[in-house]
N, C-alpha and C. Protein backbone atom coordinates (compact mmCIF):
# COMPACT_ATOMS: atom_id res chain seq x y z
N UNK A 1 23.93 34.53 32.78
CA UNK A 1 22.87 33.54 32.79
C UNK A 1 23.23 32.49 33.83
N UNK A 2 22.20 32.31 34.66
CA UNK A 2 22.53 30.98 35.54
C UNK A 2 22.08 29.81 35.36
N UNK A 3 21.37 29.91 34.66
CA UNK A 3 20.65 28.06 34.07
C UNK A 3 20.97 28.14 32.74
N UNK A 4 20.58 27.16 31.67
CA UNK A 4 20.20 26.84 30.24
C UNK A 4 19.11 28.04 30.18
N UNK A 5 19.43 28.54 29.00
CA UNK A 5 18.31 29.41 28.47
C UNK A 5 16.93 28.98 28.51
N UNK A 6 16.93 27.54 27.78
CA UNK A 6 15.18 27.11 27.98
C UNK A 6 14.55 26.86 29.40
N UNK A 7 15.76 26.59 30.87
CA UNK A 7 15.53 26.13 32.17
C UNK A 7 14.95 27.78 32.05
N UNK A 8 16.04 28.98 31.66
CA UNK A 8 14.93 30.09 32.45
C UNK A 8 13.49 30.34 32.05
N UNK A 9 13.70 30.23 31.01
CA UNK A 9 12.61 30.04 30.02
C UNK A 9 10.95 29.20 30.64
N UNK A 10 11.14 28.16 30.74
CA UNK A 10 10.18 27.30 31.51
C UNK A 10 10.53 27.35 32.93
N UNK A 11 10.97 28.31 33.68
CA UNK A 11 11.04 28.25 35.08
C UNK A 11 9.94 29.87 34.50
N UNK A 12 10.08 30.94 33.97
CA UNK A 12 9.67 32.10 33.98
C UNK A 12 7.89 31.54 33.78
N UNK A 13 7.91 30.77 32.50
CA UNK A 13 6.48 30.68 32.10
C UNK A 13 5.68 29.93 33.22
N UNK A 14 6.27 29.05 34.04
CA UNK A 14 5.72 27.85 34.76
C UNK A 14 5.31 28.87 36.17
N UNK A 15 6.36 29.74 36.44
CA UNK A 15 5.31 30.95 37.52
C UNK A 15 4.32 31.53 37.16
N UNK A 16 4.81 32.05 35.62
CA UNK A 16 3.40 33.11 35.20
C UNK A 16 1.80 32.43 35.21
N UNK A 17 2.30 30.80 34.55
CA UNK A 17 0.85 29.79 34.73
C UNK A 17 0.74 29.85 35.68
N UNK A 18 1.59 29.68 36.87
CA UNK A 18 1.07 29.77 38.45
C UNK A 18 -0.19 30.77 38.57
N UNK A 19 0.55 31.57 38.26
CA UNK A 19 0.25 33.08 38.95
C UNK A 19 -1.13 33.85 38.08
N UNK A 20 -1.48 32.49 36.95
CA UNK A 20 -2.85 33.05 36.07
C UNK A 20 -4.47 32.82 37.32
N UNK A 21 -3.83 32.29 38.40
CA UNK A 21 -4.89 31.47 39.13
C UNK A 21 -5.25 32.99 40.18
N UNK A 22 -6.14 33.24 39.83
CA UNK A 22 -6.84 34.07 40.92
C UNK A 22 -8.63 34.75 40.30
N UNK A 23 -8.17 36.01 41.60
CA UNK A 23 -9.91 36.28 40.94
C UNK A 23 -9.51 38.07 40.26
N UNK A 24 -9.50 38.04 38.89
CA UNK A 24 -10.09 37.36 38.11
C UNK A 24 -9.25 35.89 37.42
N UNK A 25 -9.66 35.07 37.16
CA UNK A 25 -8.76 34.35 36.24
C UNK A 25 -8.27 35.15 35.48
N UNK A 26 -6.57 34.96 35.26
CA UNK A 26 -5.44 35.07 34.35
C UNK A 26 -5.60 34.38 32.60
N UNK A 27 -6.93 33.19 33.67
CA UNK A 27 -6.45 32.91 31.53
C UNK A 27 -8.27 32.41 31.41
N UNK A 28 -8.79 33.10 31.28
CA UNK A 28 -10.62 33.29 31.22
C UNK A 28 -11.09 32.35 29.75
N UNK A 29 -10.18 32.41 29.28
CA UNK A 29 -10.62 32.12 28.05
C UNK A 29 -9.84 31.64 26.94
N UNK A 30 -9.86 31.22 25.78
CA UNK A 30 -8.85 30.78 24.73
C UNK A 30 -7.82 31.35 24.09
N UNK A 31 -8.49 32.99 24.02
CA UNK A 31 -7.95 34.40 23.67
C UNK A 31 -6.81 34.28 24.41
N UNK A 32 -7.15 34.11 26.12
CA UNK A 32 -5.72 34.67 26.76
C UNK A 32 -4.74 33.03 26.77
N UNK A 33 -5.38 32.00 26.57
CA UNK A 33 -4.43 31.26 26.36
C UNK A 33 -3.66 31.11 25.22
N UNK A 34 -4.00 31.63 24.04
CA UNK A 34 -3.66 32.17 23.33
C UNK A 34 -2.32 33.18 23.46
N UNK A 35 -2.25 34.15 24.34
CA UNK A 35 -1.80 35.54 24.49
C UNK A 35 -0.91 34.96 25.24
N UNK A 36 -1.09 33.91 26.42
CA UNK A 36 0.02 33.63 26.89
C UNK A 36 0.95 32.59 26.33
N UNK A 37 0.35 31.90 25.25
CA UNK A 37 1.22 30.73 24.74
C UNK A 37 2.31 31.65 23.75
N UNK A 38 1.91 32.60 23.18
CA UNK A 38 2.49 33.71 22.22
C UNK A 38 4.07 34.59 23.18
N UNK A 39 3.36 35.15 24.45
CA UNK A 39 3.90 35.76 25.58
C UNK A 39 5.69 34.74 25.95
N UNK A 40 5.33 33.44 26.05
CA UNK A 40 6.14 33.04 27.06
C UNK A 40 6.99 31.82 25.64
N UNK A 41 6.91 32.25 24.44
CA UNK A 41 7.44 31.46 23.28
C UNK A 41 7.40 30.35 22.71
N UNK A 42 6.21 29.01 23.19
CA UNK A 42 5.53 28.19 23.06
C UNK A 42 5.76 27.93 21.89
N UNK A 43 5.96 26.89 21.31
CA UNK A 43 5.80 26.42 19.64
C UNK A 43 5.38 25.03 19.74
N UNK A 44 4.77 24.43 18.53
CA UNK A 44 4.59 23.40 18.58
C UNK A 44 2.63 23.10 18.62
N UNK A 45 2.30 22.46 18.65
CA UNK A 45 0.67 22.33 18.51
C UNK A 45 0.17 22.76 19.66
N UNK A 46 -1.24 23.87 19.16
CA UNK A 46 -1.56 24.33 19.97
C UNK A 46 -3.23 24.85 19.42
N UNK A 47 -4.37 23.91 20.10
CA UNK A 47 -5.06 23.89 19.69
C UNK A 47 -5.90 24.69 19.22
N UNK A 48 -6.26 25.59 20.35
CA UNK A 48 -7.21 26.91 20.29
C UNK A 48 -8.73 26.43 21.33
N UNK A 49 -8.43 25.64 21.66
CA UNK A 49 -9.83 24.99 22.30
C UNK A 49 -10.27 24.96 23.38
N UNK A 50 -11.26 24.63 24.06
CA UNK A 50 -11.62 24.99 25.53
C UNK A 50 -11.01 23.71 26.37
N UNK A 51 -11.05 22.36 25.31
CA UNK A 51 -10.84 21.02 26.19
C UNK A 51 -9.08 21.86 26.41
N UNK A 52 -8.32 22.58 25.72
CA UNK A 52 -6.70 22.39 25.74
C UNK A 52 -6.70 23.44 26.99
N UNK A 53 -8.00 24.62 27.25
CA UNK A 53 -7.11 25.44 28.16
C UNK A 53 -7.96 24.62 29.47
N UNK A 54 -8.86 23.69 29.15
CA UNK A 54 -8.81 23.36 30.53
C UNK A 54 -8.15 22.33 31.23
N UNK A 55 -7.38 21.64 30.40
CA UNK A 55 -6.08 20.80 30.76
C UNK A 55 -4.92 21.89 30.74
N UNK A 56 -5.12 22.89 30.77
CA UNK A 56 -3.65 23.60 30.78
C UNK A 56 -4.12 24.19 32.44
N UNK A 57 -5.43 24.80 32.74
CA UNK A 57 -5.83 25.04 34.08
C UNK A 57 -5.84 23.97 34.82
N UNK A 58 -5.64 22.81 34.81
CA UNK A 58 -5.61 21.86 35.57
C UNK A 58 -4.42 21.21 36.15
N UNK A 59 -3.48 21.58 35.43
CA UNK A 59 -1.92 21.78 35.68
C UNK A 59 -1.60 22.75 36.21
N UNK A 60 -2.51 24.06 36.79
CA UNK A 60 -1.56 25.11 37.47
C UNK A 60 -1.65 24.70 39.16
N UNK A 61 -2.22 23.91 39.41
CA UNK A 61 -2.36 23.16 41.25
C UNK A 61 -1.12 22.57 41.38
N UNK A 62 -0.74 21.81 40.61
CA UNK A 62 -0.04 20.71 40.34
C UNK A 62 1.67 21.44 40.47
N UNK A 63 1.38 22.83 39.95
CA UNK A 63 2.90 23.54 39.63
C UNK A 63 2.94 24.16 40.49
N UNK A 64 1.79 24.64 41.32
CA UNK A 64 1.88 26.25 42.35
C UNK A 64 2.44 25.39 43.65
N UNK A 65 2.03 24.01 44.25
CA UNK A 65 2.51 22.90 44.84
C UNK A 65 3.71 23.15 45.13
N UNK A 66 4.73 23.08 43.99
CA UNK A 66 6.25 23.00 44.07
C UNK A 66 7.05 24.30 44.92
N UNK A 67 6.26 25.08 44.69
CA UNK A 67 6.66 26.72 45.46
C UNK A 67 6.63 26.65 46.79
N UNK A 68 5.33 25.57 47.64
CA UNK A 68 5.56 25.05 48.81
C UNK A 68 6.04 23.94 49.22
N UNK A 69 6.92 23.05 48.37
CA UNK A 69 6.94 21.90 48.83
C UNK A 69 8.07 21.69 49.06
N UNK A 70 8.80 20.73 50.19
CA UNK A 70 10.13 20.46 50.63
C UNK A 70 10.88 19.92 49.48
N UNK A 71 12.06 19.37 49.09
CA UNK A 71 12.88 18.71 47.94
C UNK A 71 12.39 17.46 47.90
N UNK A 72 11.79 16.78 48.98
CA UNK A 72 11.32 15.51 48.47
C UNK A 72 10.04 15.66 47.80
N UNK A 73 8.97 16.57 48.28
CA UNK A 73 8.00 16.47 47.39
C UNK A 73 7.91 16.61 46.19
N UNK A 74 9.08 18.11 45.88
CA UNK A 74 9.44 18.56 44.86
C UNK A 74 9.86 17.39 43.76
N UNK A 75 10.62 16.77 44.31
CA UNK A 75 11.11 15.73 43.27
C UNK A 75 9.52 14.37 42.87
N UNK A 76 9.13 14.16 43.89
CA UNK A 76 7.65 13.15 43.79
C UNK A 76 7.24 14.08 42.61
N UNK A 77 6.72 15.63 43.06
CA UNK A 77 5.94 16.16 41.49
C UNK A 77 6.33 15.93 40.71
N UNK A 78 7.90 16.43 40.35
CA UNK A 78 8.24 16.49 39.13
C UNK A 78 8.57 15.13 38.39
N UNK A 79 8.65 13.92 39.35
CA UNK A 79 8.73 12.71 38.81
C UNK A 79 7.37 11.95 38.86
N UNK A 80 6.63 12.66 38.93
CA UNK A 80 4.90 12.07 38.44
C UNK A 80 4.86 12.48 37.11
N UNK A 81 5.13 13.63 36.91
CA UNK A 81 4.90 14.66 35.43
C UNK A 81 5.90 14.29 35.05
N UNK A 82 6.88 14.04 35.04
CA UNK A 82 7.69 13.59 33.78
C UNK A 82 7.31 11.97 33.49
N UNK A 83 7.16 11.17 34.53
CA UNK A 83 6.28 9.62 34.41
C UNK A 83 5.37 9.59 33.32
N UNK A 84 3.93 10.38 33.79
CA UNK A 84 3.10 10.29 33.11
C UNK A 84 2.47 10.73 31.70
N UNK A 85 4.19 11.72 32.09
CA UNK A 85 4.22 12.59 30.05
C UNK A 85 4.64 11.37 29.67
N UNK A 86 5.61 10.38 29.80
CA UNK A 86 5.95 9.64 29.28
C UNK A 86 7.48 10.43 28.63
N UNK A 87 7.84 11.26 29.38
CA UNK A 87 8.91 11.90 28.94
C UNK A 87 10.15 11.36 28.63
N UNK A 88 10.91 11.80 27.23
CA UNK A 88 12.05 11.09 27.04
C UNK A 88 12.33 12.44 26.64
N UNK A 89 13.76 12.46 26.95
CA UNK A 89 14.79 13.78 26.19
C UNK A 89 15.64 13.59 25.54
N UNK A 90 15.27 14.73 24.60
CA UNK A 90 16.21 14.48 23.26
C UNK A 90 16.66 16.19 23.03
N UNK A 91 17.95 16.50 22.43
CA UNK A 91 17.88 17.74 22.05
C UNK A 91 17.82 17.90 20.97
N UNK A 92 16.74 18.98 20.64
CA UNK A 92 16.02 20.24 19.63
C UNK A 92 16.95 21.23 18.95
N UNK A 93 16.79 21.61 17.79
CA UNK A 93 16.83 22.47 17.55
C UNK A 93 15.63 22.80 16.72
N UNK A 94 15.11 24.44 16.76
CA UNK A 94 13.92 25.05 16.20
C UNK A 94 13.82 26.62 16.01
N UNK A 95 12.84 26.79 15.02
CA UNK A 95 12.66 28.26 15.00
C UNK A 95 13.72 29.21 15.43
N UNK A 96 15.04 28.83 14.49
CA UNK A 96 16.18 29.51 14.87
C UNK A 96 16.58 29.40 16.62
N UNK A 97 16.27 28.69 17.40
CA UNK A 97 16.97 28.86 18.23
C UNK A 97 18.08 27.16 18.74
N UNK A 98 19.41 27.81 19.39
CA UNK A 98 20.38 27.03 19.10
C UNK A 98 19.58 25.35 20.10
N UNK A 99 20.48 24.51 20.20
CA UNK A 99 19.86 23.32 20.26
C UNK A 99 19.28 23.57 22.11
N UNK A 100 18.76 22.71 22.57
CA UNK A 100 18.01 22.80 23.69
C UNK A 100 17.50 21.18 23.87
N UNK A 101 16.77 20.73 25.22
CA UNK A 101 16.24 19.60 25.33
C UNK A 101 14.69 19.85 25.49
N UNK A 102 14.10 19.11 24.92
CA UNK A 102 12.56 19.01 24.43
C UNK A 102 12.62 16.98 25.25
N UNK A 103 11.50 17.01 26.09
CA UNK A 103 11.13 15.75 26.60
C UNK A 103 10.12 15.14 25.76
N UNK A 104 9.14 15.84 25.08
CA UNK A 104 7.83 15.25 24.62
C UNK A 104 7.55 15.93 23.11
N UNK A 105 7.51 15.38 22.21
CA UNK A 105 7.70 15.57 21.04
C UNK A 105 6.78 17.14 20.39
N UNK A 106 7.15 17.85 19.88
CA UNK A 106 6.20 19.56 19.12
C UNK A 106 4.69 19.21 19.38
N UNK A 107 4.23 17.87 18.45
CA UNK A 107 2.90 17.46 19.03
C UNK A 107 2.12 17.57 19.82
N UNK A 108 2.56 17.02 20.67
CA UNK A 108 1.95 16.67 21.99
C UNK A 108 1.45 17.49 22.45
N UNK A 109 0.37 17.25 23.34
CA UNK A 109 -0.50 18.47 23.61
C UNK A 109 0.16 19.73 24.74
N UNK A 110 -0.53 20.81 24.27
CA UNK A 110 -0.06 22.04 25.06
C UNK A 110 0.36 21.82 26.43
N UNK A 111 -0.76 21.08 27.13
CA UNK A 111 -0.64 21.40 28.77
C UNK A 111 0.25 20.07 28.78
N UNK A 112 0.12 18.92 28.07
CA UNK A 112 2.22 18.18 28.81
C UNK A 112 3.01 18.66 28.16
N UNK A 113 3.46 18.99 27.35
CA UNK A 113 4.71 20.20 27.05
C UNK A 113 4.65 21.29 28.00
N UNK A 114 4.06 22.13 28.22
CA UNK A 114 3.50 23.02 29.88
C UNK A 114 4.47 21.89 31.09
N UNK A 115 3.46 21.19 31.52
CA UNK A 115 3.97 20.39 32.01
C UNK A 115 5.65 19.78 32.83
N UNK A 116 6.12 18.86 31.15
CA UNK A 116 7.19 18.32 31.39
C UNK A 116 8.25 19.85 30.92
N UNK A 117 8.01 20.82 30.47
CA UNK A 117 9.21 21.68 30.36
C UNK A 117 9.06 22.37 31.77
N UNK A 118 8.24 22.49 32.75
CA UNK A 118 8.43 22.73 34.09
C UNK A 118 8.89 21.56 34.74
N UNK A 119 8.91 20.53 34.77
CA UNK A 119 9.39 19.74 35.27
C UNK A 119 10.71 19.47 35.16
N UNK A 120 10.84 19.64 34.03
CA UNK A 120 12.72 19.42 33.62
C UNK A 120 13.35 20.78 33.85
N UNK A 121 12.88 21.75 34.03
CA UNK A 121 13.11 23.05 34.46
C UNK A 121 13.76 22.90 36.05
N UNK A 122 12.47 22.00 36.55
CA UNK A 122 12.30 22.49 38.56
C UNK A 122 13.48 21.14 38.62
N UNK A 123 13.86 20.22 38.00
CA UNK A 123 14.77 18.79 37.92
C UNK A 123 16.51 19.60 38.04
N UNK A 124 16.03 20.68 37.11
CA UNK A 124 17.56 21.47 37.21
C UNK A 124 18.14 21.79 38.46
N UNK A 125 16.49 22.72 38.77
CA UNK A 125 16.88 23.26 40.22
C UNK A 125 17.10 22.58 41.71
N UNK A 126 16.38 21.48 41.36
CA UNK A 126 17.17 20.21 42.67
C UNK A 126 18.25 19.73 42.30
N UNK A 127 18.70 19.23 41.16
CA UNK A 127 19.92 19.18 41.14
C UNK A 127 20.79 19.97 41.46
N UNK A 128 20.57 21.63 41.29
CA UNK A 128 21.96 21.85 41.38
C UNK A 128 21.68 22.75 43.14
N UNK A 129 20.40 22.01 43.71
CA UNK A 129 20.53 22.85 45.05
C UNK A 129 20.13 24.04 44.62
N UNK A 130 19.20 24.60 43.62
CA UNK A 130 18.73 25.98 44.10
C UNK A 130 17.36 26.16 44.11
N UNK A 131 16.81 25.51 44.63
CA UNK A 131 14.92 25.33 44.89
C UNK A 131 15.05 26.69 45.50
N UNK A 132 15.76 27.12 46.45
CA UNK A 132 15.30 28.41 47.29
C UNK A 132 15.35 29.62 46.38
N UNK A 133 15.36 29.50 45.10
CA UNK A 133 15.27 30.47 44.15
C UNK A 133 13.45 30.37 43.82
N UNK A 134 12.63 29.51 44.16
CA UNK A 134 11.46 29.77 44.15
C UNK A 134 10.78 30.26 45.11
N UNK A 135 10.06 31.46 44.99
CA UNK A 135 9.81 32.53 45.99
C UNK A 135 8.40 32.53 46.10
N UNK A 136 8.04 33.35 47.32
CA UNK A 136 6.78 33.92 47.09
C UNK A 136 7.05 35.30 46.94
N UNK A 137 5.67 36.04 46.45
CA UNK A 137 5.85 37.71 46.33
C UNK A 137 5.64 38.26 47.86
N UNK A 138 6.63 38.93 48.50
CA UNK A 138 6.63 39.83 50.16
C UNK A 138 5.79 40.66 49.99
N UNK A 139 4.76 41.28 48.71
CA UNK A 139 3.96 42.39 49.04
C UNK A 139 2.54 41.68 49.62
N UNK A 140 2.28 41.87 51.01
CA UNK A 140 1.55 41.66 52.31
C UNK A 140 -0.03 41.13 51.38
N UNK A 141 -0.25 41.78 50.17
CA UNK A 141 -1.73 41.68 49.55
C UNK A 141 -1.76 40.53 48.12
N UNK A 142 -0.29 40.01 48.08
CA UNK A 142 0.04 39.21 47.08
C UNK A 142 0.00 37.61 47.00
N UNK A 143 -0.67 36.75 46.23
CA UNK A 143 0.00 35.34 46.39
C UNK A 143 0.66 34.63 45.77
N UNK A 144 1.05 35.73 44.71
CA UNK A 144 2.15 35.38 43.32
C UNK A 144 3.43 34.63 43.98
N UNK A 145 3.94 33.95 42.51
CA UNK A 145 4.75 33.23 43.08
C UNK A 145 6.21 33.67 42.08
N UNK A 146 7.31 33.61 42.30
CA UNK A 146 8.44 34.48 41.47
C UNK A 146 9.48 33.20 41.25
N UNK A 147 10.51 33.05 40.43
CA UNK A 147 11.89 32.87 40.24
C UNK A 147 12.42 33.45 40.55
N UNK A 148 13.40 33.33 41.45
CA UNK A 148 14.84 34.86 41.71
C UNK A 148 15.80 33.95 40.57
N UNK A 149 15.49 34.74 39.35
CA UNK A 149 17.11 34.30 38.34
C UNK A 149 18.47 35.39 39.00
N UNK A 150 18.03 36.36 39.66
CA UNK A 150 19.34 37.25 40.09
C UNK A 150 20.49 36.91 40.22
N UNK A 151 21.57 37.39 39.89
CA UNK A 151 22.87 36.51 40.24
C UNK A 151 22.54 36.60 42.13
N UNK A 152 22.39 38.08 42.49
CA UNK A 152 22.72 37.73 44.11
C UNK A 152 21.57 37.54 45.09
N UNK A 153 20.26 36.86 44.40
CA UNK A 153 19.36 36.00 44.90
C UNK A 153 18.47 37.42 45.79
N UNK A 154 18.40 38.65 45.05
CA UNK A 154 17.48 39.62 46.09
C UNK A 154 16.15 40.00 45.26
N UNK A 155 15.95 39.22 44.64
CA UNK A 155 14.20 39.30 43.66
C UNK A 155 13.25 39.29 45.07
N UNK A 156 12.57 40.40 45.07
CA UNK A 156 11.53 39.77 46.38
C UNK A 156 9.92 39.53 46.04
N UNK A 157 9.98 40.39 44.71
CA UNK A 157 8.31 40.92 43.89
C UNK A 157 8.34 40.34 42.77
N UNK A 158 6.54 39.80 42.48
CA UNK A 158 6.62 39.13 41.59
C UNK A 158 6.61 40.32 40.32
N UNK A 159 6.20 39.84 38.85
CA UNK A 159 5.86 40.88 37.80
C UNK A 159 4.48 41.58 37.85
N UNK A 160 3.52 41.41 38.74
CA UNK A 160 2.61 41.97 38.88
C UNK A 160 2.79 43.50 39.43
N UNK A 161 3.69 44.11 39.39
CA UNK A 161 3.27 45.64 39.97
C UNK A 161 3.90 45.59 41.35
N UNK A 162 4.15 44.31 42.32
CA UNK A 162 3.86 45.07 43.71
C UNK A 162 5.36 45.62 44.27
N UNK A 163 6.54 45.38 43.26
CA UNK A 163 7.76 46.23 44.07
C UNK A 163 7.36 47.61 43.69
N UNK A 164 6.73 48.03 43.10
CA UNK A 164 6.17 49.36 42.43
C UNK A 164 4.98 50.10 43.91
N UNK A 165 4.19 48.98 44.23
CA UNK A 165 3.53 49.72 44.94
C UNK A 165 4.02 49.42 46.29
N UNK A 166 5.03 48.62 47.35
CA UNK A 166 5.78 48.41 47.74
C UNK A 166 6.81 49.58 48.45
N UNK A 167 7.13 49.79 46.77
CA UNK A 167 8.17 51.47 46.88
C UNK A 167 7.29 52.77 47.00
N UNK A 168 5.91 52.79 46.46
CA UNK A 168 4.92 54.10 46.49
C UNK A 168 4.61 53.90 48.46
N UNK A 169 4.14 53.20 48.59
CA UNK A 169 3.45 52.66 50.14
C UNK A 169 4.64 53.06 50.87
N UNK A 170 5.81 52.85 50.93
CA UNK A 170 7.43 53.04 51.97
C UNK A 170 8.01 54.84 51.54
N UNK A 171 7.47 54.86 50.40
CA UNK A 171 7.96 56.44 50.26
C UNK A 171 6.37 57.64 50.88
N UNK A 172 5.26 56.78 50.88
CA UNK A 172 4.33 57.67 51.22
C UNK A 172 4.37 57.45 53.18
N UNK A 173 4.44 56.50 53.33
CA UNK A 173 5.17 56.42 54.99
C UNK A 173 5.98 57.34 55.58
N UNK A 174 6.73 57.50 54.75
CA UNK A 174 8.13 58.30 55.18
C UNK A 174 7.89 59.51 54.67
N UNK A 175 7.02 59.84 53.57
CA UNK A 175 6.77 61.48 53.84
C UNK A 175 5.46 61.69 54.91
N UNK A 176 4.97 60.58 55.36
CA UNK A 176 3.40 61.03 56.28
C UNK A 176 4.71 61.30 57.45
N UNK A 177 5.58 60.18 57.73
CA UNK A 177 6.22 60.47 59.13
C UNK A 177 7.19 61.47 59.68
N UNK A 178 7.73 62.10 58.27
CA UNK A 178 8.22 63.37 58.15
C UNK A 178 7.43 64.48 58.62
N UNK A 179 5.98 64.41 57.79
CA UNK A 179 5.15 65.74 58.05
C UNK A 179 4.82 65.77 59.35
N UNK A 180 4.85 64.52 60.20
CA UNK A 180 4.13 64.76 61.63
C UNK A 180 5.70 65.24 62.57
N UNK A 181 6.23 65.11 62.20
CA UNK A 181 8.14 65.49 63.05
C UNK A 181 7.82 66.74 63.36
């Protein structure tokens, strides 16, 4: 493991929210916000409502940002969102898992818990100098955005499929360029 369990944790979920943004939308509806609050281990209040997933869609600009932004911006985001959560940290323990830091109390609504656990997540990663672990996906048709947790930093594809089609596309190359030899 190279971070705190919950840093991978909210570094993994805070791409996947990234990466709900396209056509079609990733999170259409309550159902899939639902599916992803379940998906990525979320606890704590969680409404079911249209006002909560559209403050949770309104936070994915705000996060996809950080994937392009130099260390100073990086730090401006993440010190707006932890500002305006009003974030204080304290460590947790819950639902059987061992203690951890929680900024904004179980309460609090979905999208600043979203939020400040990406923020204290991406706070890790300037501190310890490894922002360049936030990637984009190299497959040419992709705009996903990845974590390299790897120990030796060679993640290049996000979870969408494309090292899969990546490897089909480079092996069908190389048998077309075979057959013409």
């Amino acid at each position: 493991m190279l971070f705190a369990h919950d840093t991978e944790c909210a570094l993994v979920a805070a791409a996947a929210l990234v990466n709900t943004v396209g056509d079609p939308d990733g999170l259409p509806d309550v159902a899939a916000l639902d599916a992803f609050f379940a998906t990525h281990g979320w606890s704590g209040r969680h409404e079911h409502t249209d006002a909560e997933l559209r403050q949770v869609r309104a936070l994915r600009p705000r996060l996809r940002r950080i994937w392009y932004a130099d260390t100073d911006e990086v730090v401006a985001i993440v010190n707006g969102l932890l500002r305006e959560s009003h974030a204080l940290p304290q460590l947790v323990r819950h639902d059987d898992e061992p203690y951890h830091v929680h900024a904004v109390p179980q309460d609090a609504p979905l999208a600043t818990r979203m939020a400040v656990e990406a923020a204290m997540a991406m706070a890790d990663l300037v501190r310890m100098g490894e922002l360049s672990r936030l990637r984009h996906c190299d497959h040419p048709d992709c705009d996903n955005v990845l974590v390299d947790l790897s120990r030796n930093r060679s993640r290049r594809f996000c979870e969408a499929g494309c090292g899969n089609r990546a490897a089909v596309s480079a092996y069908r190359a190389r048998r077309a360029a075979a057959s013409h030899s």
